[in-house]
N, C-alpha and C. Protein backbone atom coordinates (compact mmCIF):
# COMPACT_ATOMS: atom_id res chain seq x y z
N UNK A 1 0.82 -1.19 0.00
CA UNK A 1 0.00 0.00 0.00
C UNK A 1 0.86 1.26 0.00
N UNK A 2 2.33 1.23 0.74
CA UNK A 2 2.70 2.56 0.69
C UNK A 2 4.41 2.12 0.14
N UNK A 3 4.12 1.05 -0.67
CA UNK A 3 5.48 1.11 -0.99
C UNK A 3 6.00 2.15 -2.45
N UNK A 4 5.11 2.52 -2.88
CA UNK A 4 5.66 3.97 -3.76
C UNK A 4 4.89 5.12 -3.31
N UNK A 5 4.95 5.36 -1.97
CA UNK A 5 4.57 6.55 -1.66
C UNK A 5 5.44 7.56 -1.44
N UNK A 6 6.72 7.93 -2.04
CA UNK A 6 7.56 8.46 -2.11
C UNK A 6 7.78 8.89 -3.34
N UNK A 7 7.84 8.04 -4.44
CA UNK A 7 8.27 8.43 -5.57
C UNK A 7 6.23 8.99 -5.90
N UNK A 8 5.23 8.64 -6.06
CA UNK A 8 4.06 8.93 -5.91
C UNK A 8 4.23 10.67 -5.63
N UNK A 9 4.74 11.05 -4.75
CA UNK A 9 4.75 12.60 -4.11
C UNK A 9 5.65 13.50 -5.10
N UNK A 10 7.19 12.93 -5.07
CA UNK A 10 7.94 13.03 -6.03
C UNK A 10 7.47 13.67 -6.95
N UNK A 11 6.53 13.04 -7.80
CA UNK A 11 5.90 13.21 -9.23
C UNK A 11 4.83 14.27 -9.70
N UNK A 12 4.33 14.21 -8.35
CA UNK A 12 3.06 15.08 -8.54
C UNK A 12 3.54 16.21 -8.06
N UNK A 13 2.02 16.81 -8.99
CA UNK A 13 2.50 18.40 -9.48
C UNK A 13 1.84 19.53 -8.60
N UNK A 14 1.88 18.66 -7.32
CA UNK A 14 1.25 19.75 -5.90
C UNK A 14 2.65 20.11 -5.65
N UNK A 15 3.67 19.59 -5.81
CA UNK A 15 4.46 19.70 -5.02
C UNK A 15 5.67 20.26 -6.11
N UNK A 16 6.15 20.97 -7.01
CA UNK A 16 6.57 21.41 -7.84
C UNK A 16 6.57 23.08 -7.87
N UNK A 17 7.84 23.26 -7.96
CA UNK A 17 8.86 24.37 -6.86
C UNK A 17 8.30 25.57 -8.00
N UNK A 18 7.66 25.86 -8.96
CA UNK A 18 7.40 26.66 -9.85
C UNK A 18 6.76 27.66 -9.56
N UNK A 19 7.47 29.10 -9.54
CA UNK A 19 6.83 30.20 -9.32
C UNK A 19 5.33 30.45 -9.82
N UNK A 20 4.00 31.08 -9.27
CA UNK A 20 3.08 31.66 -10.16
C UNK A 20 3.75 32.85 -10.78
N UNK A 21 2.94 33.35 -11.89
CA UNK A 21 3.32 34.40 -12.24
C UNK A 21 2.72 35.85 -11.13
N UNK A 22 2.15 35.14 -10.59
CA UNK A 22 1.23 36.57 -9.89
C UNK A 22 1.85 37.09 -8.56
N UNK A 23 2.44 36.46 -7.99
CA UNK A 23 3.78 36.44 -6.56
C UNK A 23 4.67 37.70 -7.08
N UNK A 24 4.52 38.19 -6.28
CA UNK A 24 5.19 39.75 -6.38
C UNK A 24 6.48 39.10 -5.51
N UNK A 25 7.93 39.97 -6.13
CA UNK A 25 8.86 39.26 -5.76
C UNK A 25 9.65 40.50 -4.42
N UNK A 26 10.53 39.13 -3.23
CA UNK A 26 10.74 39.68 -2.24
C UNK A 26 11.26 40.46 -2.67
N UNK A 27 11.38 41.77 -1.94
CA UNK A 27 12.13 43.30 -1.81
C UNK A 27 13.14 43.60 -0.78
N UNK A 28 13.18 42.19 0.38
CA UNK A 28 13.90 42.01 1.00
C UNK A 28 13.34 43.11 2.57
N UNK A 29 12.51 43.86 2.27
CA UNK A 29 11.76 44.24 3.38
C UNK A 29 11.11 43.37 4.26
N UNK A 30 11.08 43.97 5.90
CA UNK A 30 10.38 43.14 7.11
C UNK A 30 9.14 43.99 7.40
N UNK A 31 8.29 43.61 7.89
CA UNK A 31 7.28 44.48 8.41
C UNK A 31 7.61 44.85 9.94
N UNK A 32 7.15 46.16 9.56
CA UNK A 32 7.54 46.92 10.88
C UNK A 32 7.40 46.87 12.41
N UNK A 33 6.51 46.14 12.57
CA UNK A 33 5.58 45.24 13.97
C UNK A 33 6.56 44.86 14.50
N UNK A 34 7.11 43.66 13.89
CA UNK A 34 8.48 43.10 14.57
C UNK A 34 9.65 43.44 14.42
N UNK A 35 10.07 44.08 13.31
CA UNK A 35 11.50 44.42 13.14
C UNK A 35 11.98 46.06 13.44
N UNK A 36 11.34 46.84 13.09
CA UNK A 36 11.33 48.40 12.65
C UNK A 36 10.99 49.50 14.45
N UNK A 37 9.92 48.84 14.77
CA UNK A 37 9.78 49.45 15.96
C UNK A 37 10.12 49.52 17.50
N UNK A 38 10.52 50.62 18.02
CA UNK A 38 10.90 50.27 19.45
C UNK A 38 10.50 49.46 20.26
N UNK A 39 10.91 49.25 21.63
CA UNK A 39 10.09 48.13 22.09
C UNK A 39 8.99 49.20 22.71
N UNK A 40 9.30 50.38 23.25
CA UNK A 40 8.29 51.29 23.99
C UNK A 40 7.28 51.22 23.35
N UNK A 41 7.21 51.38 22.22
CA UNK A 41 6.10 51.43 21.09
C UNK A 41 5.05 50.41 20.38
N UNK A 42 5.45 48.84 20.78
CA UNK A 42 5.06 47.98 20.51
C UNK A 42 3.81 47.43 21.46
N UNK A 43 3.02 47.32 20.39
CA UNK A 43 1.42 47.12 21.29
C UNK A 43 1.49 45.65 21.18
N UNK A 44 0.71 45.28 22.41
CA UNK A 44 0.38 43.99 22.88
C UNK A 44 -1.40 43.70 22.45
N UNK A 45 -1.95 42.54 21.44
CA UNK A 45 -2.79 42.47 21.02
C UNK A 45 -2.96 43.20 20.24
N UNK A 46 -2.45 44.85 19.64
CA UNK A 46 -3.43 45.68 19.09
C UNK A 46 -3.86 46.82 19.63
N UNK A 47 -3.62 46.86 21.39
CA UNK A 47 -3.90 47.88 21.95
C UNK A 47 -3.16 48.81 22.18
N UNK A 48 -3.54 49.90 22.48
CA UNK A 48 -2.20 50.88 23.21
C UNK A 48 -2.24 50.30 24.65
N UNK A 49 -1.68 51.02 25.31
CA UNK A 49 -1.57 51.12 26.55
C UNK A 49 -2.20 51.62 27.31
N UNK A 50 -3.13 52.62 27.01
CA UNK A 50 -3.95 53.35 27.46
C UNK A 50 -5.68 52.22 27.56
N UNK A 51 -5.24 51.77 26.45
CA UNK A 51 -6.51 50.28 26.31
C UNK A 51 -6.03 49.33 27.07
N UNK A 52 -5.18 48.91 27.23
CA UNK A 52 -4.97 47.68 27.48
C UNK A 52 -5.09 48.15 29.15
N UNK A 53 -5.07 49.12 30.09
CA UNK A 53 -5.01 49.72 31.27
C UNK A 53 -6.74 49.72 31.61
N UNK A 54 -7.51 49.93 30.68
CA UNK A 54 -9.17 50.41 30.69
C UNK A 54 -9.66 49.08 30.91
N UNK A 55 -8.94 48.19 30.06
CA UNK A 55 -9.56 46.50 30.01
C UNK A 55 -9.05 46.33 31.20
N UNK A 56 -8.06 46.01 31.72
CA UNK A 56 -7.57 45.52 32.75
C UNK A 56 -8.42 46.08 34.17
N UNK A 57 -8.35 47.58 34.18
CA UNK A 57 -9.47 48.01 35.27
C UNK A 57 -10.35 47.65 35.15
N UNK A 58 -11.32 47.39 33.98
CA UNK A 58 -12.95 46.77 33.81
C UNK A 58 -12.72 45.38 34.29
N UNK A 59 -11.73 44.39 34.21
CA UNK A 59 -12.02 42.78 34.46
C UNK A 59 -11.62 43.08 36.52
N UNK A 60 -10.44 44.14 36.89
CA UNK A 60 -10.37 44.20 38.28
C UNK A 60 -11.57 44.51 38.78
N UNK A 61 -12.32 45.52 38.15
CA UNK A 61 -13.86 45.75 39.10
C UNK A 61 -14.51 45.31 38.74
N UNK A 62 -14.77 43.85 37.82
CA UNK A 62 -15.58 42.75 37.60
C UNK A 62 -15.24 42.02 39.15
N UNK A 63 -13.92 41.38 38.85
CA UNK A 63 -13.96 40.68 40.32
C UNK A 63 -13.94 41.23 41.64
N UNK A 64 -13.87 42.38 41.57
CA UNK A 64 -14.17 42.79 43.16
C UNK A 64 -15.53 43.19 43.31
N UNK A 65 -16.55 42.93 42.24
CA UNK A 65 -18.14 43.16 42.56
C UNK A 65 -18.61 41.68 42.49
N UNK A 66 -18.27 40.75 41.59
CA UNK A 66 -18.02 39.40 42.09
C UNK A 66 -17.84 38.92 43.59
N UNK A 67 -16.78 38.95 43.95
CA UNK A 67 -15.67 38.71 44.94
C UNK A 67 -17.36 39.29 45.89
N UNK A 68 -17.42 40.21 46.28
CA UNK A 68 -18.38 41.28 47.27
C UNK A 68 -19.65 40.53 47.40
N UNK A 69 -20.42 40.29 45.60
CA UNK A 69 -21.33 39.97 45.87
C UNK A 69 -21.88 38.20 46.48
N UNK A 70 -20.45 37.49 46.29
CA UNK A 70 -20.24 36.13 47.19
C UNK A 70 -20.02 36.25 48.39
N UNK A 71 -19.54 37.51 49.10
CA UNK A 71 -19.49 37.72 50.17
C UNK A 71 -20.34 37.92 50.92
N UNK A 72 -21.33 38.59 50.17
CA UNK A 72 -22.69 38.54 50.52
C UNK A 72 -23.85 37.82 50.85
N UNK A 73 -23.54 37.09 49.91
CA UNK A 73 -24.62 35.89 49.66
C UNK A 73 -24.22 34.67 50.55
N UNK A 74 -22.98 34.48 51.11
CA UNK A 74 -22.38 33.15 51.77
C UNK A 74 -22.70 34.27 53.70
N UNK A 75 -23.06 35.67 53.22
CA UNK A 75 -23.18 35.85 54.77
C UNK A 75 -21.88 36.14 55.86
N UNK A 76 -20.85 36.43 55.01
CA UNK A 76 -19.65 36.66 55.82
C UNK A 76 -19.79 38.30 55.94
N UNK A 77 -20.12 38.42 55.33
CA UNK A 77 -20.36 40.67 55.62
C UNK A 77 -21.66 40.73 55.82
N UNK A 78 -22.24 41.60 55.65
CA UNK A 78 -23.59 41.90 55.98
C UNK A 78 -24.01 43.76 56.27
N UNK A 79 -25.06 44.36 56.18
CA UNK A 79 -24.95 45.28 56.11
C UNK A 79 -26.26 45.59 57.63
């Protein structure tokens, strides 16, 4: 069953090193994300810093109204 599955691959024309014509050719340029920019400057996900600070406060006062309202409900605080 797989004793010419080598020369089989070999042959076929999936696998045949031939440029399209439509491949615009390297320019030897990097994109700037990773290579070009400082590290100060480099956003995490997409965000600035100023976002990524807004998210982070919105999920902290998720769990501390969480956190409160189990505290509540289990009866360890009380008002």
């Amino acid at each position: 069953m797989f004793d010419n599955l080598r020369e089989d691959a070999a042959s076929s024309q999936f696998y045949d090193e031939e440029e399209s014509p439509n491949l615009q050719p390297d320019t030897g340029l990097r994109s700037q994300a990773f290579f070009g920019e400082p590290a100060s400057s480099r956003r995490i996900l997409g965000m600035t810093g100023a976002q990524r600070f807004i998210i982070t406060f919105m999920i902290f006062m998720a769990v501390c109204l969480i956190g409160g309202m189990a505290l509540l409900v289990m009866g360890k605080i009380g008002f």
